[in-house]
Protein backbone atom coordinates (compact mmCIF):
# COMPACT_ATOMS: atom_id res chain seq x y z
CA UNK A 1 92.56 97.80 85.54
CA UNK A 2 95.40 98.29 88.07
CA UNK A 3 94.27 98.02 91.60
CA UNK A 4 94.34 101.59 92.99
CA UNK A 5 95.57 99.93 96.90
CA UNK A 6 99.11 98.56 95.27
CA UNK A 7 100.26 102.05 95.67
CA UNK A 8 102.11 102.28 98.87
CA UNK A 9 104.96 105.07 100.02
CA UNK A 10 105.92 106.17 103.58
CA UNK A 11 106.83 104.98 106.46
CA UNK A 12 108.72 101.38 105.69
CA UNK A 13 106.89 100.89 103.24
CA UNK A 14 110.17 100.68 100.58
CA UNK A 15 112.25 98.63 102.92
CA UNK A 16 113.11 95.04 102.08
CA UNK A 17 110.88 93.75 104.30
CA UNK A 18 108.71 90.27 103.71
CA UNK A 19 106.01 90.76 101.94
CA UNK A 20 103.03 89.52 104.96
CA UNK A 21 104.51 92.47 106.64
CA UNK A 22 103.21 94.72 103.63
CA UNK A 23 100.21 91.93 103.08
CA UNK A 24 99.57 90.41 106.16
CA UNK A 25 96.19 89.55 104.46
CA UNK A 26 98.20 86.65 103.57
CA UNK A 27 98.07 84.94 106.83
CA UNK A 28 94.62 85.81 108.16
CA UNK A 29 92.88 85.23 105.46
CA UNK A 30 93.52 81.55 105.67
CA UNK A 31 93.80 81.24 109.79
CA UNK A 32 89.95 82.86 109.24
CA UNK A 33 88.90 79.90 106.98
CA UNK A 34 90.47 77.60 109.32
CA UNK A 35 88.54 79.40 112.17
CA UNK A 36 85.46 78.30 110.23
CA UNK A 37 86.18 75.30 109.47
CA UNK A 38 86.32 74.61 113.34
CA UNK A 39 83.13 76.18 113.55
CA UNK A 40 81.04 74.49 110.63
CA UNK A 41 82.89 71.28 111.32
CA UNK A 42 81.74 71.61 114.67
CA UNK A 43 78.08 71.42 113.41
CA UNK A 44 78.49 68.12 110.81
CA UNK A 45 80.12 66.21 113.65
CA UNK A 46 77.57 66.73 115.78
CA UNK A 47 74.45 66.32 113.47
CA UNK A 48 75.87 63.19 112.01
CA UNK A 49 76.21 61.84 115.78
CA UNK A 50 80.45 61.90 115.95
CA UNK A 51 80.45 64.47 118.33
CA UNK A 52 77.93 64.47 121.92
CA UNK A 53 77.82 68.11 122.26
CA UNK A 54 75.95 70.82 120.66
CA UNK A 55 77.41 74.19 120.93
CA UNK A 56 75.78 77.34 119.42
CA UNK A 57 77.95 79.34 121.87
CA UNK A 58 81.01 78.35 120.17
CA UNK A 59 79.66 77.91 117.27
CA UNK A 60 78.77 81.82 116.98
CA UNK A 61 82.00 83.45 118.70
CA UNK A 62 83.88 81.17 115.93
CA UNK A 63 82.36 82.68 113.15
CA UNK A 64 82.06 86.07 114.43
CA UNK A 65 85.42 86.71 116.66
CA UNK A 66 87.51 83.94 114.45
CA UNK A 67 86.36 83.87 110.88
CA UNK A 68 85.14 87.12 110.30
CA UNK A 69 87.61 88.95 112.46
CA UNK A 70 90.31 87.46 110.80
CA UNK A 71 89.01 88.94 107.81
CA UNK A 72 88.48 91.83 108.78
CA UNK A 73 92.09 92.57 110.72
CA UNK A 74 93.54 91.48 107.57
CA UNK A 75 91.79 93.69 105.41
CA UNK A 76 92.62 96.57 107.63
CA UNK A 77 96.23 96.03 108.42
CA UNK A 78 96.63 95.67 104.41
CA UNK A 79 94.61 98.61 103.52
CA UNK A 80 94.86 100.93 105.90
CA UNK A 81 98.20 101.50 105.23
CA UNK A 82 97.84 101.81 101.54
CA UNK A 83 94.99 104.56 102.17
CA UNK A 84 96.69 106.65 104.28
CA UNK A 85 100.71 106.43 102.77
CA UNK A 86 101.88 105.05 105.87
CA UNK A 87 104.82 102.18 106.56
CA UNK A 88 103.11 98.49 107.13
CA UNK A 89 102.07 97.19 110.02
CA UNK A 90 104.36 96.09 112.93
CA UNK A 91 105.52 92.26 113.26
CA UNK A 92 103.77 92.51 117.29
CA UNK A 93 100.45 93.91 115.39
CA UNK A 94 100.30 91.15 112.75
CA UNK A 95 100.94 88.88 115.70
CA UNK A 96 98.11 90.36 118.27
CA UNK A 97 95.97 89.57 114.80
CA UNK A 98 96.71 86.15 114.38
CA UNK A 99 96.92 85.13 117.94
CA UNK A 100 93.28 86.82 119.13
CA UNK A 101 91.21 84.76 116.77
CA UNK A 102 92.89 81.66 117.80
CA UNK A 103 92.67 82.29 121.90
CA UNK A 104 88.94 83.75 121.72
CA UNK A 105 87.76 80.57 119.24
CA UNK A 106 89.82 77.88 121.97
CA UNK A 107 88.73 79.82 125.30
CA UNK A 108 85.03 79.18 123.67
CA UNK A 109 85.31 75.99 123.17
CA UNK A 110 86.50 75.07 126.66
CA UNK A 111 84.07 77.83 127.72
CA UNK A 112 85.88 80.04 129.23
CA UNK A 113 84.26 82.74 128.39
CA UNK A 114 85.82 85.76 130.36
CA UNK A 115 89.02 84.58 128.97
CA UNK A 116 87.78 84.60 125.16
CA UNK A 117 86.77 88.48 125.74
CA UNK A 118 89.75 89.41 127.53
CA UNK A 119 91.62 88.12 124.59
CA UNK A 120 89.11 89.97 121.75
CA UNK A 121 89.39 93.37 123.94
CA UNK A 122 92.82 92.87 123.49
CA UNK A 123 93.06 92.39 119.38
CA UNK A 124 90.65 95.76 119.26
CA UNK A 125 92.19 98.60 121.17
CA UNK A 126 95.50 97.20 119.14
CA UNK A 127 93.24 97.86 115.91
CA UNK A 128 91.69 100.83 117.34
CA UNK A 129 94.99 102.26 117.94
CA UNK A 130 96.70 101.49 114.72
CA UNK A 131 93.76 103.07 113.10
CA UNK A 132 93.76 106.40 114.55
CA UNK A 133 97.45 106.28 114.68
CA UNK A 134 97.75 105.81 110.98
CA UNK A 135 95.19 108.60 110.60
CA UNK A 136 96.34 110.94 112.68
CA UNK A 137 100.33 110.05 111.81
CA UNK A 138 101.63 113.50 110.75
CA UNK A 139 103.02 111.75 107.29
CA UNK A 140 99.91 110.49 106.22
CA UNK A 141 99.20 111.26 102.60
CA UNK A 142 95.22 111.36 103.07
CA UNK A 143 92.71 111.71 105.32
CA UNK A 144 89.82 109.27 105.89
CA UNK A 145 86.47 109.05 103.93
CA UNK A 146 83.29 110.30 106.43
CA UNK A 147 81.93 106.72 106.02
CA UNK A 148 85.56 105.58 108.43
CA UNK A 149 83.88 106.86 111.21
CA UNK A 150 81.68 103.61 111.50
CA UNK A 151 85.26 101.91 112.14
CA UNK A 152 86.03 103.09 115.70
CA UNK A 153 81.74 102.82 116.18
CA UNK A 154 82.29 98.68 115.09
CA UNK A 155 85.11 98.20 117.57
CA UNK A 156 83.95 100.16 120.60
CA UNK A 157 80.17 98.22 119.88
CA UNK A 158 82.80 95.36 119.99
CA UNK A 159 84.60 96.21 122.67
CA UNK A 160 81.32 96.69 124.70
CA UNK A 161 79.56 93.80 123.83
CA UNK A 162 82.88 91.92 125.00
CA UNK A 163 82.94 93.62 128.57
CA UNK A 164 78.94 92.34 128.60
CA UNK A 165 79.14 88.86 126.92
CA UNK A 166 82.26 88.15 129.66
CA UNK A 167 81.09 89.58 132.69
CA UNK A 168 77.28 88.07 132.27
CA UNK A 169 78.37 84.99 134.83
CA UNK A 170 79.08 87.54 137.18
CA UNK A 171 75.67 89.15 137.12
CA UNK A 172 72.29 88.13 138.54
CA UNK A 173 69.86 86.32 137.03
CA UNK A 174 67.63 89.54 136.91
CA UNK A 175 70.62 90.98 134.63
CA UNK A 176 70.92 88.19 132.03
CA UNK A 177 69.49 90.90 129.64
CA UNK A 178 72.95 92.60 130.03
CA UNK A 179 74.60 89.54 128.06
CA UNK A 180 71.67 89.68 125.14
CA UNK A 181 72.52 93.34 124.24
CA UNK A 182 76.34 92.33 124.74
CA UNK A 183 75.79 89.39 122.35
CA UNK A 184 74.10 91.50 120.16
CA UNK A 185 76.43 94.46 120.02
CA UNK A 186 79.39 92.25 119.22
CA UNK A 187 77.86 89.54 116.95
CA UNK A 188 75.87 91.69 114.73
CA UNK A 189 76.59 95.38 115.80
CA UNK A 190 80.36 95.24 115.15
CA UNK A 191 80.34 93.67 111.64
CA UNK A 192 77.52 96.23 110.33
CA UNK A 193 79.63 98.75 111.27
CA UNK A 194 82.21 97.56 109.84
CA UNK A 195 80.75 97.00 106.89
CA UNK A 196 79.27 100.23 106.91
CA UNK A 197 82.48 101.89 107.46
CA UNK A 198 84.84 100.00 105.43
CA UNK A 199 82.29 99.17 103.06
CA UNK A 200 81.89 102.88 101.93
CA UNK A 201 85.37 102.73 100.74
CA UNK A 202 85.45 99.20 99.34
CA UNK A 203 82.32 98.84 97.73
CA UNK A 204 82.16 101.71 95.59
CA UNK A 205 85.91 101.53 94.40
CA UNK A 206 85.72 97.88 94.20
CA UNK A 207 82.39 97.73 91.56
CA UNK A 208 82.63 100.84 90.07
CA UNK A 209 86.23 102.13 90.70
CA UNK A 210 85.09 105.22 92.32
CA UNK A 211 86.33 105.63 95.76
CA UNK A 212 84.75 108.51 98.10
CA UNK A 213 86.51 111.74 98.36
CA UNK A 214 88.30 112.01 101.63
CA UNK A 215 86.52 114.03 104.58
CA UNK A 216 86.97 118.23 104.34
CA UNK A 217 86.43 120.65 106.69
CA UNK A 218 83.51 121.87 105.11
CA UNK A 219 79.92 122.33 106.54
CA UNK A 220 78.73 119.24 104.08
CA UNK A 221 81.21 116.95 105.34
CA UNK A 222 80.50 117.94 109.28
CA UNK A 223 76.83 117.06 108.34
CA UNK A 224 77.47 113.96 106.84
CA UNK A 225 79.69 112.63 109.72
CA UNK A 226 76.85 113.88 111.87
CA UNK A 227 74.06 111.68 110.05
CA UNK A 228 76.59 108.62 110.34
CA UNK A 229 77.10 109.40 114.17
CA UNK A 230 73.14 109.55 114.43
CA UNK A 231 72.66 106.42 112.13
CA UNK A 232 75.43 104.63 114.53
CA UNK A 233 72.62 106.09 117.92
CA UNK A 234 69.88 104.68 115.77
CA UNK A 235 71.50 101.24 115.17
CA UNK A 236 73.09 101.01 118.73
CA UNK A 237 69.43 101.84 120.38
CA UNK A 238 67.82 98.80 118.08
CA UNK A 239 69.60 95.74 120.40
CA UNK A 240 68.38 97.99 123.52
CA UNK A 241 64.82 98.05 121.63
CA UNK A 242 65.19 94.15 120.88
CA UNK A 243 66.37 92.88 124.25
CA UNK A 244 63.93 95.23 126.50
CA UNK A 245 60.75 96.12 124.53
CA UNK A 246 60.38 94.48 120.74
CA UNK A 247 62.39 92.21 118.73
CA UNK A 248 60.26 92.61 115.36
CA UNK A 249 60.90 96.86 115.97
CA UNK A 250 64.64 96.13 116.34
CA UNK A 251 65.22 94.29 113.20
CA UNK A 252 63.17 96.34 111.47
CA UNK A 253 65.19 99.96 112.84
CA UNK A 254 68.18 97.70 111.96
CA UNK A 255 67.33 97.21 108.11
CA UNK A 256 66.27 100.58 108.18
CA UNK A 257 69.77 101.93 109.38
CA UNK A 258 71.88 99.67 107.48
CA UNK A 259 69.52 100.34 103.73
CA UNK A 260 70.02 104.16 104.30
CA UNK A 261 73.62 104.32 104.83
CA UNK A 262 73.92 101.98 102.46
CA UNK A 263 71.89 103.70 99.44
CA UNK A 264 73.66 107.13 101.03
CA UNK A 265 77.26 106.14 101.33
CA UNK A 266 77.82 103.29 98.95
CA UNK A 267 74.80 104.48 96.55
CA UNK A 268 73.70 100.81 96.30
CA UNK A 269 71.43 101.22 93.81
CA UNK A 270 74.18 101.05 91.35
CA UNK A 271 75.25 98.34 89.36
CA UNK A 272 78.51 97.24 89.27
CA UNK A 273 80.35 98.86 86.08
CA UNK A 274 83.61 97.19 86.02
CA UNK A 275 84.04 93.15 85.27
CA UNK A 276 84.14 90.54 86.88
CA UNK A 277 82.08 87.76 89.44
CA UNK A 278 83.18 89.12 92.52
CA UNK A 279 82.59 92.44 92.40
CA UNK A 280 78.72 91.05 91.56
CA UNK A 281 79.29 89.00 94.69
CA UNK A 282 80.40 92.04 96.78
CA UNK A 283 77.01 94.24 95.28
CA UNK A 284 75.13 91.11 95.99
CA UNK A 285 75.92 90.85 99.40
CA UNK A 286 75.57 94.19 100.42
CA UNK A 287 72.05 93.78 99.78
CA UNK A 288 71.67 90.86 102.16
CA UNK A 289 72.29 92.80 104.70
CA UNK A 290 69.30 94.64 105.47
CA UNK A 291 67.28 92.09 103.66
CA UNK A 292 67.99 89.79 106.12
CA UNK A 293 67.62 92.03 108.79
CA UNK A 294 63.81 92.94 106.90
CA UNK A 295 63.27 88.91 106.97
CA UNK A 296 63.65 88.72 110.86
CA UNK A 297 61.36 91.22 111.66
CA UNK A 298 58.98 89.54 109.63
CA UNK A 299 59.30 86.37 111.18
CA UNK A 300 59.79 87.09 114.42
CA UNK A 301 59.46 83.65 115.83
CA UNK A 302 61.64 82.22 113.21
CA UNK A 303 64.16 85.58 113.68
CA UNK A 304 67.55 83.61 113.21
CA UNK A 305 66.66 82.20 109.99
CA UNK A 306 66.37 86.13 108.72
CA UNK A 307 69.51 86.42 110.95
CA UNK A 308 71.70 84.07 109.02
CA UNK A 309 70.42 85.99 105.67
CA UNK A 310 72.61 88.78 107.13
CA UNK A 311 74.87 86.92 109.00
CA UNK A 312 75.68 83.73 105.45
CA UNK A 313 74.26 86.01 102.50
CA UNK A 314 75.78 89.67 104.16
CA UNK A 315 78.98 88.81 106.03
CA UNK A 316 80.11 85.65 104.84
CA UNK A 317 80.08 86.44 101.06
CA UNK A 318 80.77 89.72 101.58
CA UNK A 319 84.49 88.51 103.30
CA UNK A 320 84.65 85.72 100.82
CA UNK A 321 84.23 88.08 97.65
CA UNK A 322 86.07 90.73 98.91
CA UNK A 323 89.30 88.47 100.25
CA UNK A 324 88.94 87.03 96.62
CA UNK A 325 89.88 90.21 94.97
CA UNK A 326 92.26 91.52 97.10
CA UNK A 327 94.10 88.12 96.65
CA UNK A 328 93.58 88.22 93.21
CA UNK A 329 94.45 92.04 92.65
CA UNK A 330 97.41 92.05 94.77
CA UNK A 331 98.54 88.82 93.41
CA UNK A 332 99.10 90.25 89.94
CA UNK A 333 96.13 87.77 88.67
CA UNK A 334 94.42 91.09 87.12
CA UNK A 335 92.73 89.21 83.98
CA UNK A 336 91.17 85.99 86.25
CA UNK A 337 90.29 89.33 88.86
CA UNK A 338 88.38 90.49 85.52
CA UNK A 339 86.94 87.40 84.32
CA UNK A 340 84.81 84.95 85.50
CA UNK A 341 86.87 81.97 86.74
CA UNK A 342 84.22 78.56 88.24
CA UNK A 343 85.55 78.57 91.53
CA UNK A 344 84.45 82.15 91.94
CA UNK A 345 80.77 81.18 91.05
CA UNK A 346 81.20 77.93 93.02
CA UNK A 347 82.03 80.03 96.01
CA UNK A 348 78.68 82.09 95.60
CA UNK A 349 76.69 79.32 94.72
CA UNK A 350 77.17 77.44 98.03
CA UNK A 351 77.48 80.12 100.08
CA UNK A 352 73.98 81.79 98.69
CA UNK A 353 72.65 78.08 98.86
CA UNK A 354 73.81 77.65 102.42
CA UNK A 355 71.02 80.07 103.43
CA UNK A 356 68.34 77.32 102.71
CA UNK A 357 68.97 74.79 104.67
CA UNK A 358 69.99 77.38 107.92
CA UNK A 359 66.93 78.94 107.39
CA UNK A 360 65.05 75.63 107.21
CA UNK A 361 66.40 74.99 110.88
CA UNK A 362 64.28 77.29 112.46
CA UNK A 363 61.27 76.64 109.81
CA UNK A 364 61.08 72.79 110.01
CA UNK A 365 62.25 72.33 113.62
CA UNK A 366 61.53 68.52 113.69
CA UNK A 367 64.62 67.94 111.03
CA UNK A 368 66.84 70.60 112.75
CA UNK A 369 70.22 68.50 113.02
CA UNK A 370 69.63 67.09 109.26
CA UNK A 371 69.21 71.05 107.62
CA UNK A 372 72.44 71.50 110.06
CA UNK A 373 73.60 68.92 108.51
CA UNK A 374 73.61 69.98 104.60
CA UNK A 375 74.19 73.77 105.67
CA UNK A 376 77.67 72.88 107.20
CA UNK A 377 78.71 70.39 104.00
CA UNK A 378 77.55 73.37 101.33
CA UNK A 379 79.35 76.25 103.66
CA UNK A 380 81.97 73.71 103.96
CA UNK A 381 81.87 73.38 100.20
CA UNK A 382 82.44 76.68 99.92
CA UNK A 383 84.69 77.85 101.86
CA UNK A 384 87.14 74.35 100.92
CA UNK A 385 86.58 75.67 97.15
CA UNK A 386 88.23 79.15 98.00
CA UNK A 387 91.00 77.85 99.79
CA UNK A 388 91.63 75.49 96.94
CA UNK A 389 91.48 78.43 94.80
CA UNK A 390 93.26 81.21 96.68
CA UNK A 391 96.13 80.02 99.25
CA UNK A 392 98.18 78.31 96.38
CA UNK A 393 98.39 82.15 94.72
CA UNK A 394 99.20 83.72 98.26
CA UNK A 395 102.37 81.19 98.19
CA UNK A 396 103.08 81.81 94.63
CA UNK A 397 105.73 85.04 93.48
CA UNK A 398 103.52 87.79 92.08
CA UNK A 399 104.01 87.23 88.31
CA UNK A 400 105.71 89.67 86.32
CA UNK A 401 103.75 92.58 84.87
CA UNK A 402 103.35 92.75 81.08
């Protein structure tokens, strides 16, 4: 099956330019491993006593504002141009997107936190404004699916959450609440968005080959992009409902949110129809999402091992799958994209298994630096196994088509 996001026209798009400007998935996919790698590694050194300090501050803006965001600007700068028949991204863009990550994950380790916000705001009014730019660009061949408008929703919850997070040290201690919902917004808020948004175009296409239509101006498409702009309310008002009133509520409106748009947008319920492991992975991990979300309100006392359900099981594997076929269908690897190669299951295995031992940190307390322990080596594991896997294909020519 050809991958339907090869097609690209307008703008630049035919000039002889390198091909990370047309792909620039193909440097922040690996800076975003690298990101975690910091972050993970972080966690063994300490738990096996080669590092003094424990820090879940960095640990978390790592994952979140490196790792994942590196996945996600890549994704975006590669397909957003490809969706809408616009030229690639600009050299200055690619290099906002690899230069964020990098600043927000060192400024945290250093803790200098106003400076690692400053820095994120930065990398999302760039995406912000390439997104509606490319959208609203009068040569663009199509218009956006309603599920796109969760994208500006993930990076204004971002961009919010930033302005909290960095500004708490400047607050009383009567306002420390101010930097939970900002923590909140931006390490959970932004990536189910995201997912939300560019998950109703990926997921479907990517498991079943059917993308959604793009939005009309029809009275069923001005409802639908209503009920997303009440589901984003509803999901926004959960961290206010989690920090001030009930945590157990706020997980539970989460999983709520996230299942419905979910089953509505992406119609979850389906199975993937065309071949291959990681589209299973990418159906898969769509489903951790609001089961981990479900988990936490559960347990409320134990709420981050529910968290990291969502955050391991729903992001991670999620990026991991998804960066896995792009490099696979863009590489011109269509029949490994349609197989089954090991590495793909070895990704899924330890990144699934990973969940066990982080959940086991907040269940068996007295051994918390020993699960740390095995959750970094397996995530480690995993993560070492794709880049094994994937970067020596992002170096290699695209082969010749049959």
């Amino acid at each position: 099956m050809t991958d339907p996001t090869q097609h690209m026209s307008g703008g630049d798009a035919g000039a002889d330019l390198p091909r990370w400007r047309h792909e620039p998935y193909l440097l922040l996919f690996p800076l975003g491993v690298a990101l975690t790698w910091a972050a993970v590694g972080h966690w063994l050194l300490h738990a096996t006593g080669y590092l003094e300090d424990y820090r879940p501050v960095f640990h978390a803006m790592a994952q979140i504002e490196g790792f994942l965001t590196c996945f996600a600007v890549g994704f975006l700068l590669t397909m957003i141009p490809r969706r809408t028949d616009t030229g690639p991204a600009a050299t200055w863009q690619i290099a906002v997107g690899l230069a964020a990550p990098v600043l927000t994950t060192v400024a945290g380790w250093y803790e200098h936190w106003l400076l690692s916000q400053v820095s994120w705001l930065v990398l999302a009014v760039m995406i912000i404004s390439f997104v509606v730019n490319r959208f609203r660009s009068s040569v663009a061949g199509r218009r956006p699916p309603n599920c796109f408008l969760w994208i500006p929703v993930a990076l204004l919850m971002g961009m919010a959450g930033a302005l909290m997070t960095g500004s708490y040290a400047l607050l009383e201690e009567g306002y420390f609440w101010i930097h939970n919902l900002g923590r909140g917004l931006l390490l959970q808020g932004m990536f189910i968005s995201l997912v939300l948004g560019v998950g109703g175009l990926a997921i479907p296409l990517m498991t079943r080959g059917q993308p959604p239509p793009d939005t009309t101006p029809t009275m069923r498409d001005r409802m639908a992009l209503a009920a997303h702009a009440l589901c984003a309310a509803i999901l926004a008002a959960s961290f206010w409902i989690e920090v001030t009133s009930s945590l157990p509520l706020g997980m539970l409106i989460r999983a709520g949110v996230v299942l419905a748009v979910l089953l509505g947008s992406v119609q979850l319920w389906r199975l993937p129809t065309t071949p291959g492991w990681t589209r299973r992975l990418i159906w898969l991990s769509a489903w951790m999402l609001p089961a981990g979300y479900l988990m936490a309100a559960v347990f409320p006392e134990q709420f981050k091992a529910g968290l990291h359900v969502t955050f391991l099981g729903g992001f991670a594997l999620l990026a991991l799958a998804v960066s896995t076929q792009v490099t696979l269908g863009h590489g011109g690897y269509a029949a490994m994209l349609q197989g089954r190669p090991w590495q793909v299951g070895v990704i899924g295995f330890f990144t699934v298994l990973t969940m066990v031992p982080r959940a086991l940190m907040e269940f068996d307390r007295a051994r918390f630096f020993e699960w740390m322990a095995v959750a970094a080596v397996l995530f480690l594991a995993a993560t070492i196994t794709w880049a094994a896997f994937l970067i020596p294909k992002m170096l290699a020519p695209i082969p010749d088509e049959d």
